[in-house]
C-alpha atoms as a PDB file:
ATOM      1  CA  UNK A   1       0.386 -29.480 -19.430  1.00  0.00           C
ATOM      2  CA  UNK A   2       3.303 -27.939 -18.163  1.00  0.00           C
ATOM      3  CA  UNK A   3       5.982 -29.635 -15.858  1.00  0.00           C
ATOM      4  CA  UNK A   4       6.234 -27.376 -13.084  1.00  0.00           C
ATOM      5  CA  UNK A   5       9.042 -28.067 -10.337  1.00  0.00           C
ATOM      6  CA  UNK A   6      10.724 -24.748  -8.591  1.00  0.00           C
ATOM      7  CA  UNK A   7      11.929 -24.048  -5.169  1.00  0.00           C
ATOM      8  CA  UNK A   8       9.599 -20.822  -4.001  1.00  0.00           C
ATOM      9  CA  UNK A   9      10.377 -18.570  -1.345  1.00  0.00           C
ATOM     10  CA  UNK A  10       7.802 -16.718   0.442  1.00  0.00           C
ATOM     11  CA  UNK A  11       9.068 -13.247   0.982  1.00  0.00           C
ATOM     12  CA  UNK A  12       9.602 -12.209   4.415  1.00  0.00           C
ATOM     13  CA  UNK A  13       7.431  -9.467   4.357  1.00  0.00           C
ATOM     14  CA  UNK A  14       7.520  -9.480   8.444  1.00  0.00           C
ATOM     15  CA  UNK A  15      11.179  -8.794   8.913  1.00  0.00           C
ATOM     16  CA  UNK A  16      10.931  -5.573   6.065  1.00  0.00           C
ATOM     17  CA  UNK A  17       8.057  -4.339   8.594  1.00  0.00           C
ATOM     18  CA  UNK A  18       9.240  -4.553  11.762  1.00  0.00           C
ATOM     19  CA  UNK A  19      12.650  -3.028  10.888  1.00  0.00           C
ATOM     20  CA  UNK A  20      10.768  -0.431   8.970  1.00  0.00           C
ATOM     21  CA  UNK A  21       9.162   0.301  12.323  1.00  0.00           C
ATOM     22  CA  UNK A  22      12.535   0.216  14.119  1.00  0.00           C
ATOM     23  CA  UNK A  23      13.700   2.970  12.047  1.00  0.00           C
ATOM     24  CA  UNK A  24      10.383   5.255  12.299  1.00  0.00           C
ATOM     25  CA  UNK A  25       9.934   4.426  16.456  1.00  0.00           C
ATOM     26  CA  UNK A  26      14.068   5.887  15.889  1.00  0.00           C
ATOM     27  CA  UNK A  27      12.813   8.424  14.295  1.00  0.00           C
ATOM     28  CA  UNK A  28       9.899   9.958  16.097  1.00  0.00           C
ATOM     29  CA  UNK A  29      12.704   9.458  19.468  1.00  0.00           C
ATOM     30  CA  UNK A  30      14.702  12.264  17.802  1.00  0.00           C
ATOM     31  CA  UNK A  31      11.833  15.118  17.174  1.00  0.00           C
ATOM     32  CA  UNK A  32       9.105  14.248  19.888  1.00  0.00           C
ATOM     33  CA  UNK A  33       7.657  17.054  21.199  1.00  0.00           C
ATOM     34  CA  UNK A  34       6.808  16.595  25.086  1.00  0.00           C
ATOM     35  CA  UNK A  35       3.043  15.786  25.735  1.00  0.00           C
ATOM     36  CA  UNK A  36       2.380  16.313  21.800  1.00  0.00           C
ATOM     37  CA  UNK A  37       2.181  12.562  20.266  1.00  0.00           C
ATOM     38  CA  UNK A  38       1.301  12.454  16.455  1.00  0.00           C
ATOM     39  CA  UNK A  39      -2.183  12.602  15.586  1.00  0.00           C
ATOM     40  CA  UNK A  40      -3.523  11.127  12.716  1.00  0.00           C
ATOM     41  CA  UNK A  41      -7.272  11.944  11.771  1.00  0.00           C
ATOM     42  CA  UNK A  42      -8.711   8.633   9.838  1.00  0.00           C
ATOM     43  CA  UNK A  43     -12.063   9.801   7.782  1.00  0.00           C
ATOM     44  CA  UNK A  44     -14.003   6.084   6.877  1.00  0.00           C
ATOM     45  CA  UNK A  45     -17.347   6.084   5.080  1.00  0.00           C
ATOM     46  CA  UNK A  46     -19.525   2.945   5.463  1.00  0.00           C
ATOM     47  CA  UNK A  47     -19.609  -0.191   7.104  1.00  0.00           C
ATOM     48  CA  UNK A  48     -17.071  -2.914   5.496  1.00  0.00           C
ATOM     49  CA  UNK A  49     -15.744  -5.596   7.968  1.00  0.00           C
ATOM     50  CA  UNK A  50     -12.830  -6.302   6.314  1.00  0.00           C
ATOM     51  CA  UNK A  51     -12.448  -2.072   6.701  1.00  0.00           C
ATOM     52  CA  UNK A  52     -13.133  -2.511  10.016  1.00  0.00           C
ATOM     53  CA  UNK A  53     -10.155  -5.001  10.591  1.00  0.00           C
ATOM     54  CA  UNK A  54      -7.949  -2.823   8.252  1.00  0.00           C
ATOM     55  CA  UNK A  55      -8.740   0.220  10.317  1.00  0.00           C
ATOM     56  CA  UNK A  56      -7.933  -1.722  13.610  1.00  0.00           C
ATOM     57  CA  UNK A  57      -4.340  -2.828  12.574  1.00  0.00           C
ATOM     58  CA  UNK A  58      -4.185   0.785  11.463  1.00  0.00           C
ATOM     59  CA  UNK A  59      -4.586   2.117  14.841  1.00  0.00           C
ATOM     60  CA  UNK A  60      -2.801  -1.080  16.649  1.00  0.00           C
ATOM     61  CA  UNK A  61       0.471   0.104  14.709  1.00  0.00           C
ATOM     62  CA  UNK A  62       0.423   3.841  15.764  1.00  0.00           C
ATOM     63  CA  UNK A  63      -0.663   2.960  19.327  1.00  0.00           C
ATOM     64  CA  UNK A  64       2.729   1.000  19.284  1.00  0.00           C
ATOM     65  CA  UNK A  65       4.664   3.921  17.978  1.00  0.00           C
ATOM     66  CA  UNK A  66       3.121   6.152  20.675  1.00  0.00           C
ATOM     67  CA  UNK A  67       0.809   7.893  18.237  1.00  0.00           C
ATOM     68  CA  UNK A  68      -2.523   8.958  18.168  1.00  0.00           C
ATOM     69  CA  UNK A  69      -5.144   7.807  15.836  1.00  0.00           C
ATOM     70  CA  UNK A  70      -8.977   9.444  15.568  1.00  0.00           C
ATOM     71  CA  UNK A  71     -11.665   7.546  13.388  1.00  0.00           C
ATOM     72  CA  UNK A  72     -14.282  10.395  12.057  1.00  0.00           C
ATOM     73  CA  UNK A  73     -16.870   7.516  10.988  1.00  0.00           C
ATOM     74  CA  UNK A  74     -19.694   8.485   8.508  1.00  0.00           C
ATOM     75  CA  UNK A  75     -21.729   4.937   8.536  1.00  0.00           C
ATOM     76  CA  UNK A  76     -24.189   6.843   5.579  1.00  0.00           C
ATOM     77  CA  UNK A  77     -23.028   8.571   3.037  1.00  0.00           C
ATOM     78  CA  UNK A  78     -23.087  12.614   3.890  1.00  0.00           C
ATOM     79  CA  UNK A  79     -23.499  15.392   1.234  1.00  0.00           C
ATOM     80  CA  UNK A  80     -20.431  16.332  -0.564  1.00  0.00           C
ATOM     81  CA  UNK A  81     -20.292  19.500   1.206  1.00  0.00           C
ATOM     82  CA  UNK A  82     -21.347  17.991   4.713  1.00  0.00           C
ATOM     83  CA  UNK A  83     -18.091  15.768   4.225  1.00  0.00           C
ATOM     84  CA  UNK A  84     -15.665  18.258   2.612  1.00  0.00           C
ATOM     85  CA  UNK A  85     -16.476  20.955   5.044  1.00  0.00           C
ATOM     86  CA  UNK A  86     -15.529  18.373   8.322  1.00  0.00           C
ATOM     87  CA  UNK A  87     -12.700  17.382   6.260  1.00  0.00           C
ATOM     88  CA  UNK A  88     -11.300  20.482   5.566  1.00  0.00           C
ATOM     89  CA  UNK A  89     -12.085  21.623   9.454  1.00  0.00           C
ATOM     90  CA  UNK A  90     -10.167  18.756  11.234  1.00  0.00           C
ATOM     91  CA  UNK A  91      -7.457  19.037   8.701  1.00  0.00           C
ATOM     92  CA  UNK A  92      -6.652  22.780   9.385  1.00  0.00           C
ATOM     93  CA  UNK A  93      -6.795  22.045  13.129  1.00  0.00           C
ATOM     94  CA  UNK A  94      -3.319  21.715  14.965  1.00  0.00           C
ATOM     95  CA  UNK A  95      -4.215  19.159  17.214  1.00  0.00           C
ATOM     96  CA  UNK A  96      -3.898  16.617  13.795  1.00  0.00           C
ATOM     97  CA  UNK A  97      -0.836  15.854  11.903  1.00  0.00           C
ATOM     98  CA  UNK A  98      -1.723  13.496   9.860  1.00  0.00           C
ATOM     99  CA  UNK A  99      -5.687  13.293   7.754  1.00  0.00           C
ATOM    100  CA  UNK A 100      -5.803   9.734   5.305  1.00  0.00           C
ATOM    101  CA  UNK A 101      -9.242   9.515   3.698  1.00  0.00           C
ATOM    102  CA  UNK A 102     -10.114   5.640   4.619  1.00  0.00           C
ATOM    103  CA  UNK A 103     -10.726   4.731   0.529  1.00  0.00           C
ATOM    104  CA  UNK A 104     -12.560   3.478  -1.638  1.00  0.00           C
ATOM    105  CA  UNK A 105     -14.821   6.550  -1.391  1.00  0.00           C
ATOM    106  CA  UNK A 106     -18.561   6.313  -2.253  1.00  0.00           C
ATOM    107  CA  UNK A 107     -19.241   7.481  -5.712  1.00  0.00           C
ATOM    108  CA  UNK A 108     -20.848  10.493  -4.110  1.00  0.00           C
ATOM    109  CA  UNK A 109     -18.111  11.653  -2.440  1.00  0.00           C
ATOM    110  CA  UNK A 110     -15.586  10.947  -5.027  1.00  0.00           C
ATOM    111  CA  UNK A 111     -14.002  13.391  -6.694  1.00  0.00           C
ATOM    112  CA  UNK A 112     -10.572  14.482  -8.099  1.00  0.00           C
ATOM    113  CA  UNK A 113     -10.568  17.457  -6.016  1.00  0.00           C
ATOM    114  CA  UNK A 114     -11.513  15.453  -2.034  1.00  0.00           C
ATOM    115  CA  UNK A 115      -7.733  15.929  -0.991  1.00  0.00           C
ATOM    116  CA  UNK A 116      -7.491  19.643  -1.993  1.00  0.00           C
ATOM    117  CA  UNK A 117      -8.890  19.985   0.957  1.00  0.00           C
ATOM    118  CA  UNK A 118      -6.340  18.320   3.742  1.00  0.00           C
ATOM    119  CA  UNK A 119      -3.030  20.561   3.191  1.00  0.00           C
ATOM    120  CA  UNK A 120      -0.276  19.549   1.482  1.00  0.00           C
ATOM    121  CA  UNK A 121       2.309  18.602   4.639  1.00  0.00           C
ATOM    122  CA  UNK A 122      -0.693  16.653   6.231  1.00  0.00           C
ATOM    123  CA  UNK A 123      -2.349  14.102   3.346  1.00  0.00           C
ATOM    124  CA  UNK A 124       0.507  11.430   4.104  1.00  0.00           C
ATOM    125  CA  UNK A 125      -0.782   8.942   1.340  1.00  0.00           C
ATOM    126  CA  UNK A 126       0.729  10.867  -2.025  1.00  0.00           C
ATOM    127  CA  UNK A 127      -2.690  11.039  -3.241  1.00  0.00           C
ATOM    128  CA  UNK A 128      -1.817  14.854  -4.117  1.00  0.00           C
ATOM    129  CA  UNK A 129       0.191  16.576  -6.806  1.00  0.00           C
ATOM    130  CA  UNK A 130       3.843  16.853  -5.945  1.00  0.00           C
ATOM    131  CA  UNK A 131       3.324  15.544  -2.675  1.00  0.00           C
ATOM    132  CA  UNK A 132       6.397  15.184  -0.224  1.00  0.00           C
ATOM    133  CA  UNK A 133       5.690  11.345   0.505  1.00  0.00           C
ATOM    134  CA  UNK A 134       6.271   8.062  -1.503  1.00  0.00           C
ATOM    135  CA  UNK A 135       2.949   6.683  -1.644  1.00  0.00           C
ATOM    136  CA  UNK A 136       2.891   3.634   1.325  1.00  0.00           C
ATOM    137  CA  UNK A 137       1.737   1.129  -1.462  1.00  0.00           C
ATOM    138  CA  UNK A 138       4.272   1.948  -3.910  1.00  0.00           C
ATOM    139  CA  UNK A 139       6.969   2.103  -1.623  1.00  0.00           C
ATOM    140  CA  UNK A 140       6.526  -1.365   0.127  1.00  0.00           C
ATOM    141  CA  UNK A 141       6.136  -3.039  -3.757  1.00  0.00           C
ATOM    142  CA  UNK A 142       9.858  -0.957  -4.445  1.00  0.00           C
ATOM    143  CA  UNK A 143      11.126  -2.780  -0.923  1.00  0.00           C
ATOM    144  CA  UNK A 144       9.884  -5.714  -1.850  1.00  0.00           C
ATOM    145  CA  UNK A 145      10.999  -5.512  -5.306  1.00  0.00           C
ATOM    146  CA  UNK A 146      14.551  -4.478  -3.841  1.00  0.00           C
ATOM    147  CA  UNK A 147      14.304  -6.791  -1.218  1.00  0.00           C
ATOM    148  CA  UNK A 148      14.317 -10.035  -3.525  1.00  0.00           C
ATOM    149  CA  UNK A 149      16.840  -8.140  -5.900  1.00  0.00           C
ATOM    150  CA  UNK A 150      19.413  -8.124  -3.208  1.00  0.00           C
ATOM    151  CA  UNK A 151      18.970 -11.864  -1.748  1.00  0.00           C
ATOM    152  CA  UNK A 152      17.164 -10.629   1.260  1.00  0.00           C
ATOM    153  CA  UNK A 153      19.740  -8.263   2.114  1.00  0.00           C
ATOM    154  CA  UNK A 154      18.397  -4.329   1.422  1.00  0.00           C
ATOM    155  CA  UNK A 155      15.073  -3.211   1.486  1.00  0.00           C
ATOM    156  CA  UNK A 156      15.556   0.672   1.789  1.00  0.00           C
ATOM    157  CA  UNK A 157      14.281   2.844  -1.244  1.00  0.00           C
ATOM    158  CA  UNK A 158      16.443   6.215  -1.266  1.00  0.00           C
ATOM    159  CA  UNK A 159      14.698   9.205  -2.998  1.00  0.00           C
ATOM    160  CA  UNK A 160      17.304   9.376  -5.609  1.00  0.00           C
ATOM    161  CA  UNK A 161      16.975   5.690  -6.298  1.00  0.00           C
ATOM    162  CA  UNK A 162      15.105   5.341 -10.087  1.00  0.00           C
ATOM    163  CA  UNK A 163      18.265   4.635 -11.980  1.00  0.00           C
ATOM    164  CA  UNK A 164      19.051   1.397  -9.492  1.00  0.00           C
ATOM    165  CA  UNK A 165      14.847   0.353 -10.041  1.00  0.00           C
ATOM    166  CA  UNK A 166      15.397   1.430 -13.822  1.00  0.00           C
ATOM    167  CA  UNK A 167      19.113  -0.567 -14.707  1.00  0.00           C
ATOM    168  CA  UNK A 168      17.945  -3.694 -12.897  1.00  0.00           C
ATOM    169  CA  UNK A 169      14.251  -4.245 -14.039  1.00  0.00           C
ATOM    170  CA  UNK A 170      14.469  -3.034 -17.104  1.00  0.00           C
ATOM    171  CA  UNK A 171      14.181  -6.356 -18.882  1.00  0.00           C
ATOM    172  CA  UNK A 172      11.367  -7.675 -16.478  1.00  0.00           C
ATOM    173  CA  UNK A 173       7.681  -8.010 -18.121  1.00  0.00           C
ATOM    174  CA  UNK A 174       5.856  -6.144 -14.833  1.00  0.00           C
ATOM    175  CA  UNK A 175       2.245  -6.496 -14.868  1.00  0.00           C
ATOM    176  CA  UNK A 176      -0.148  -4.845 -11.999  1.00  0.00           C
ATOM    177  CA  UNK A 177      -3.671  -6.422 -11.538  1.00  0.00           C
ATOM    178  CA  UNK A 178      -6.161  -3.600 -11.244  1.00  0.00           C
ATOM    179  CA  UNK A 179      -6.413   0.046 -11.057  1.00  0.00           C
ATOM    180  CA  UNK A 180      -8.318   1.671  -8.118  1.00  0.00           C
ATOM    181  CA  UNK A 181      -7.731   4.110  -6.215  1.00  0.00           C
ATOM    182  CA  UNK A 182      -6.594   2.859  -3.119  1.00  0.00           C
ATOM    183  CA  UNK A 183      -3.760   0.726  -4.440  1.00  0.00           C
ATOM    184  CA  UNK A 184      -3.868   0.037  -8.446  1.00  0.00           C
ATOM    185  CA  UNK A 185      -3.192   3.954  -9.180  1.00  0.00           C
ATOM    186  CA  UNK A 186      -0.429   4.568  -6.684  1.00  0.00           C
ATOM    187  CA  UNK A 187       1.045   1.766  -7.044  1.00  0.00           C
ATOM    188  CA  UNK A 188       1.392   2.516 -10.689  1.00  0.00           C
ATOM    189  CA  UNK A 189       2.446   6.389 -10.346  1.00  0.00           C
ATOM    190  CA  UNK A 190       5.352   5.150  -7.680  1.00  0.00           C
ATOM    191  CA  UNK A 191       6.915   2.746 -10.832  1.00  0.00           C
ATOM    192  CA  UNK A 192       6.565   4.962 -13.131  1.00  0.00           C
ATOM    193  CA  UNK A 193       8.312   7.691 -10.626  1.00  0.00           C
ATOM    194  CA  UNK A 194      11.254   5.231 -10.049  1.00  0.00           C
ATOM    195  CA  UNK A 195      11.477   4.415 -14.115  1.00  0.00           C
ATOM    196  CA  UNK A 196       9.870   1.295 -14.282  1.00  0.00           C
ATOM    197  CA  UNK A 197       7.821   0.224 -17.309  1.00  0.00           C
ATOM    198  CA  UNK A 198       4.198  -1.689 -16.658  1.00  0.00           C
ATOM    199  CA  UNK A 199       1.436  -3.360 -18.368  1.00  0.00           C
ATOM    200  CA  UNK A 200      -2.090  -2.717 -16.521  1.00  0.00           C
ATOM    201  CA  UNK A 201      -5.079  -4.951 -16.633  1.00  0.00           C
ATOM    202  CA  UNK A 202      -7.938  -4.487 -14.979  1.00  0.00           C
ATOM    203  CA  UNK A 203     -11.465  -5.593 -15.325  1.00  0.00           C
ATOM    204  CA  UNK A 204     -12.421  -4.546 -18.969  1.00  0.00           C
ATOM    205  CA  UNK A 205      -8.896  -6.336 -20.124  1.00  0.00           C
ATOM    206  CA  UNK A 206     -10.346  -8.907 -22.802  1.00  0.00           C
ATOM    207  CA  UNK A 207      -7.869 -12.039 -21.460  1.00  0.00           C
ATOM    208  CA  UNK A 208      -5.708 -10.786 -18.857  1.00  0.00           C
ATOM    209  CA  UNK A 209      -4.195 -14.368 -18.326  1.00  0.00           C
ATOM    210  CA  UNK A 210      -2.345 -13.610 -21.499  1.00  0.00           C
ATOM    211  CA  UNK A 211      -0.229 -10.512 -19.678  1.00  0.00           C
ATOM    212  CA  UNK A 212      -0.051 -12.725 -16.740  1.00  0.00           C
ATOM    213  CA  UNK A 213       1.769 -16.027 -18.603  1.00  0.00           C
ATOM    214  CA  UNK A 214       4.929 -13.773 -19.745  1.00  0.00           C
ATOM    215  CA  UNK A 215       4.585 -11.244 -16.555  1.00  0.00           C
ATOM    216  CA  UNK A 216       8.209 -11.855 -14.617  1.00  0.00           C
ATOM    217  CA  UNK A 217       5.922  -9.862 -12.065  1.00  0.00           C
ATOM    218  CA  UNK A 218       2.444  -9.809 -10.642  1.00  0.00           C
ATOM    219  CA  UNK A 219       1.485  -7.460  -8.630  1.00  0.00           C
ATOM    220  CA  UNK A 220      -2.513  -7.937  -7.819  1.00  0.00           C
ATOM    221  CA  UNK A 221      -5.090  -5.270  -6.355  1.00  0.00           C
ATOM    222  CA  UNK A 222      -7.814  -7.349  -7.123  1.00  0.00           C
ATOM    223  CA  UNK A 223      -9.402  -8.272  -4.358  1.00  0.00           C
ATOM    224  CA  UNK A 224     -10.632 -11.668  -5.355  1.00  0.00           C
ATOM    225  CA  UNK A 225      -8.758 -14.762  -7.008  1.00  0.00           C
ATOM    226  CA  UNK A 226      -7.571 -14.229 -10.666  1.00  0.00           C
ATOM    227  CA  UNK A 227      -4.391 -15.951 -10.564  1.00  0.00           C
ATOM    228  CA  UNK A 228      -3.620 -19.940 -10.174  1.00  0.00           C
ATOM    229  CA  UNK A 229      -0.919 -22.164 -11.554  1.00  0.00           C
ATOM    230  CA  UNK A 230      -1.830 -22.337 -15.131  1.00  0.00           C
ATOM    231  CA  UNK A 231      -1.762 -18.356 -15.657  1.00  0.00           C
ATOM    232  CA  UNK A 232       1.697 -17.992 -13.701  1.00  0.00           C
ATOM    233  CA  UNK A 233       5.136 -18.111 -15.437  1.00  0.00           C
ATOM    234  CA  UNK A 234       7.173 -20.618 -13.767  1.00  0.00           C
ATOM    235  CA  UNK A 235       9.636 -18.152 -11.500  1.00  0.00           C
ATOM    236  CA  UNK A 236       7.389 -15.233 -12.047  1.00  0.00           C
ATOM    237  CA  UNK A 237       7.565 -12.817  -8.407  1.00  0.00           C
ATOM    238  CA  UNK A 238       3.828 -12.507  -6.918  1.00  0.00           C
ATOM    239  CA  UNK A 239       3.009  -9.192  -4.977  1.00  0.00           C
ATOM    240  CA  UNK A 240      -0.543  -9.056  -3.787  1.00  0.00           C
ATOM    241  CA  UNK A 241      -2.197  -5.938  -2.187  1.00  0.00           C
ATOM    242  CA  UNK A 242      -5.728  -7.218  -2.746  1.00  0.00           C
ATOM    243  CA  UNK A 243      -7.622  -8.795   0.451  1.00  0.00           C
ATOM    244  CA  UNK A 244     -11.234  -9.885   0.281  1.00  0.00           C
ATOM    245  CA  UNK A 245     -13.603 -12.460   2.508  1.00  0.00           C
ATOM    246  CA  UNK A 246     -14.830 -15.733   1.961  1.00  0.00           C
ATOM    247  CA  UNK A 247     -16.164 -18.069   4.480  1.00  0.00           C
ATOM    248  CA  UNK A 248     -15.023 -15.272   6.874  1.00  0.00           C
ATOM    249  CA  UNK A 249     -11.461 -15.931   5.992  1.00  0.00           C
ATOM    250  CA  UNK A 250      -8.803 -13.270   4.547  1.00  0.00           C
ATOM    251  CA  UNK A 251      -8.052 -14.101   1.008  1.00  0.00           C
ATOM    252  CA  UNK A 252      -5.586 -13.060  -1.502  1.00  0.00           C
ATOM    253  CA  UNK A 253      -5.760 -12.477  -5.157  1.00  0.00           C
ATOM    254  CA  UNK A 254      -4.083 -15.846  -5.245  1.00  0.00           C
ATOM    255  CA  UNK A 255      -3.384 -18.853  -3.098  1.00  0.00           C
ATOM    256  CA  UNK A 256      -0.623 -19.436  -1.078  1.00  0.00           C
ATOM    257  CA  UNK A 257      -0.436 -22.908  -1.322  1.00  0.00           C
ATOM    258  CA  UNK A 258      -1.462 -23.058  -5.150  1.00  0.00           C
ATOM    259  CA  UNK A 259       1.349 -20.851  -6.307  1.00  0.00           C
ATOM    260  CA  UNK A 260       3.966 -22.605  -4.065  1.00  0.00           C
ATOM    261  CA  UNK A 261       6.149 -24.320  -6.347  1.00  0.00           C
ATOM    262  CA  UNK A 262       5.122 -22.611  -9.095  1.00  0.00           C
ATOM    263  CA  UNK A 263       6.377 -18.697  -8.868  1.00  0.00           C
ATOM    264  CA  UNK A 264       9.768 -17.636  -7.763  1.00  0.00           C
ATOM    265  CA  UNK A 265       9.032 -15.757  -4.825  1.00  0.00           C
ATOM    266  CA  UNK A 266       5.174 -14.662  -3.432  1.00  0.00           C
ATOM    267  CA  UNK A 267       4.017 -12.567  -0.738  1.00  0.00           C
ATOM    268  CA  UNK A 268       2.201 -14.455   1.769  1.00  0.00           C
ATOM    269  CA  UNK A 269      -1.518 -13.281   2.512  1.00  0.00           C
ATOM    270  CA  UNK A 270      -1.554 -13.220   6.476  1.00  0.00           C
ATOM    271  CA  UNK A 271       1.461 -11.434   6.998  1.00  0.00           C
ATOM    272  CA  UNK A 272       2.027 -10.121   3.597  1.00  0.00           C
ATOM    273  CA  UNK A 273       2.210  -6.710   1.935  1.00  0.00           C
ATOM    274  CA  UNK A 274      -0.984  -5.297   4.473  1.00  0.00           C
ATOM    275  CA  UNK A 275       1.123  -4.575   7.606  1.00  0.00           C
ATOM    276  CA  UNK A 276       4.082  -3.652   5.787  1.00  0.00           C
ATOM    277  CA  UNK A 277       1.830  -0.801   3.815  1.00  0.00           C
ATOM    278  CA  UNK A 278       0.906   0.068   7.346  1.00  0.00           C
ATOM    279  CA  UNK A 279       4.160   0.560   8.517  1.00  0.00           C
ATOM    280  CA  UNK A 280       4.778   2.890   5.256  1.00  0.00           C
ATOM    281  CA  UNK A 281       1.806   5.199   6.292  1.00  0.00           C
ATOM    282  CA  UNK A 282       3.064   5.807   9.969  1.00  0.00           C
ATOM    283  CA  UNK A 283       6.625   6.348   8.459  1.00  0.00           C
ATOM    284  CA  UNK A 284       5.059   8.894   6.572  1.00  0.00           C
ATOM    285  CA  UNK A 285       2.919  10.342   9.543  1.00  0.00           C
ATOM    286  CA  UNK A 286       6.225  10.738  11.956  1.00  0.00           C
ATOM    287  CA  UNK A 287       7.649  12.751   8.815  1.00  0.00           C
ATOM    288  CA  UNK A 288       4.809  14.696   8.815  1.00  0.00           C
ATOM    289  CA  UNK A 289       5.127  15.091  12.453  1.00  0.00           C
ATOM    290  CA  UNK A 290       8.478  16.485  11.524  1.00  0.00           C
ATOM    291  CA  UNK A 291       7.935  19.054   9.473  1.00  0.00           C
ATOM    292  CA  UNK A 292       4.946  20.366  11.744  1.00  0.00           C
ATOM    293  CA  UNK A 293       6.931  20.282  14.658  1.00  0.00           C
ATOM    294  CA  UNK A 294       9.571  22.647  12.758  1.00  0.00           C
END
């Protein structure tokens, strides 16, 4: 049994958001366009309630940038074409300046070729090759990252900024829980963009808890519980992007209160890493904006 004693400190994940909205609402001031707000075009297949709440926030944080969000709902799965041809017909239209693809994807409709069809200036989630955005994901687990680095003092990730995220994490043991598509993957290709090293585990790892007992940092996609106080190194920072439901409550990968005491610094669940990811996307959508409105 391990004696386990440490002052933790939730990150603030609140104040990163709302200044990163302070910035983009600064933003969007300097290139509006008169009577044209941002548009963003939201494709969601199925009926999740926890997608449902997602969604909501989604369109509660561009309503209170002045933007415009439009939910093309599918509540059955349509034919690949049916889908792709509606996708690729909103995403040429003007009217739309932004198209995110509301993921996971069925399986029928999943393929490596779904965002070929939204154009390269409007798929604001770095899902495509050589995109112009910082995936929304990656970039809040940089600020984050940053964030702590800096004793709460600078979140802001600068294009040019690998060699900072490479010189001072260079010796941390970084380990990220899961590898989907909607946060696992980009999550990953934004590290190893910015030069830093990972371990991935995911669910055909034999003993995971093994990466996670010398992991300086966590950083979960999970969706369910998978860590508690025996598989956390004493210190260790916890990042979670993984939400699911139980007794109609949001949970996290891992519990607030369990970890408390036990890692260095955590991301709280309610409050955490899921508006701040949101604030990412519209950053990215008033940049989009931008370069439309050139």
């Amino acid at each position: 049994d391990r004696c386990i004693c440490l002052k933790t400190m939730k990150i603030p994940c609140r104040v990163i958001t709302a200044e990163v909205n302070e910035k983009t609402k600064a933003r969007l001031k300097d290139i509006y366009k008169k009577g044209i707000k941002p548009h963003i075009a939201l494709f969601y297949v199925g009926q999740d309630p926890l997608t449902d709440i997602f969604i909501a926030h989604k369109r509660a944080a561009a309503e209170a940038l002045g933007m415009k969000l439009s939910v093309f709902r599918y509540e059955k799965t349509p034919m690949f074409e049916t889908f792709a041809k509606e996708l690729r017909r909103v995403s040429i239209n003007k009217d739309y300046h932004a198209v995110i693809i509301q993921r996971p994807l069925p399986a029928e409709l999943r393929s490596p070729t779904i965002d070929e069809f939204i154009p390269l200036v409007k798929e604001v989630e770095s899902q495509k090759y050589k995109s112009p955005y910082v995936s929304p994901v990656g970039l809040s687990t940089l600020s984050i990252l940053k964030y702590v680095h800096s004793d709460f003092k600078k979140w802001a990730v600068g294009k040019a900024e690998a060699e900072f995220f490479k010189r001072n994490f260079k010796k941390k043991f970084v380990v990220l829980a899961g590898r989907g598509e909607t946060t696992g993957q980009p999550i990953a290709n934004t590290l190893v963009r910015y030069k830093m090293a990972l371990v991935i585990t995911h669910s055909e790892t034999p003993d995971p808890s093994i990466f996670y007992k010398q992991a300086d940092i966590i950083i979960t996609t999970t969706g369910h519980k998978i860590l508690t106080p025996e598989n956390i190194k004493p210190g260790a920072i916890l990042i979670n992007f993984g939400y699911g439901r139980v007794d109609n409550k949001t949970c996290g990968d891992y519990s607030d209160a369990e970890v408390d005491g036990v890692a260095g610094f955590y991301t709280p669940t309610i409050g955490g890493t899921g508006p701040l990811m949101i604030a990412y996307l519209m950053r990215n959508v008033v940049e989009a904006y931008a370069r439309q409105a050139k």
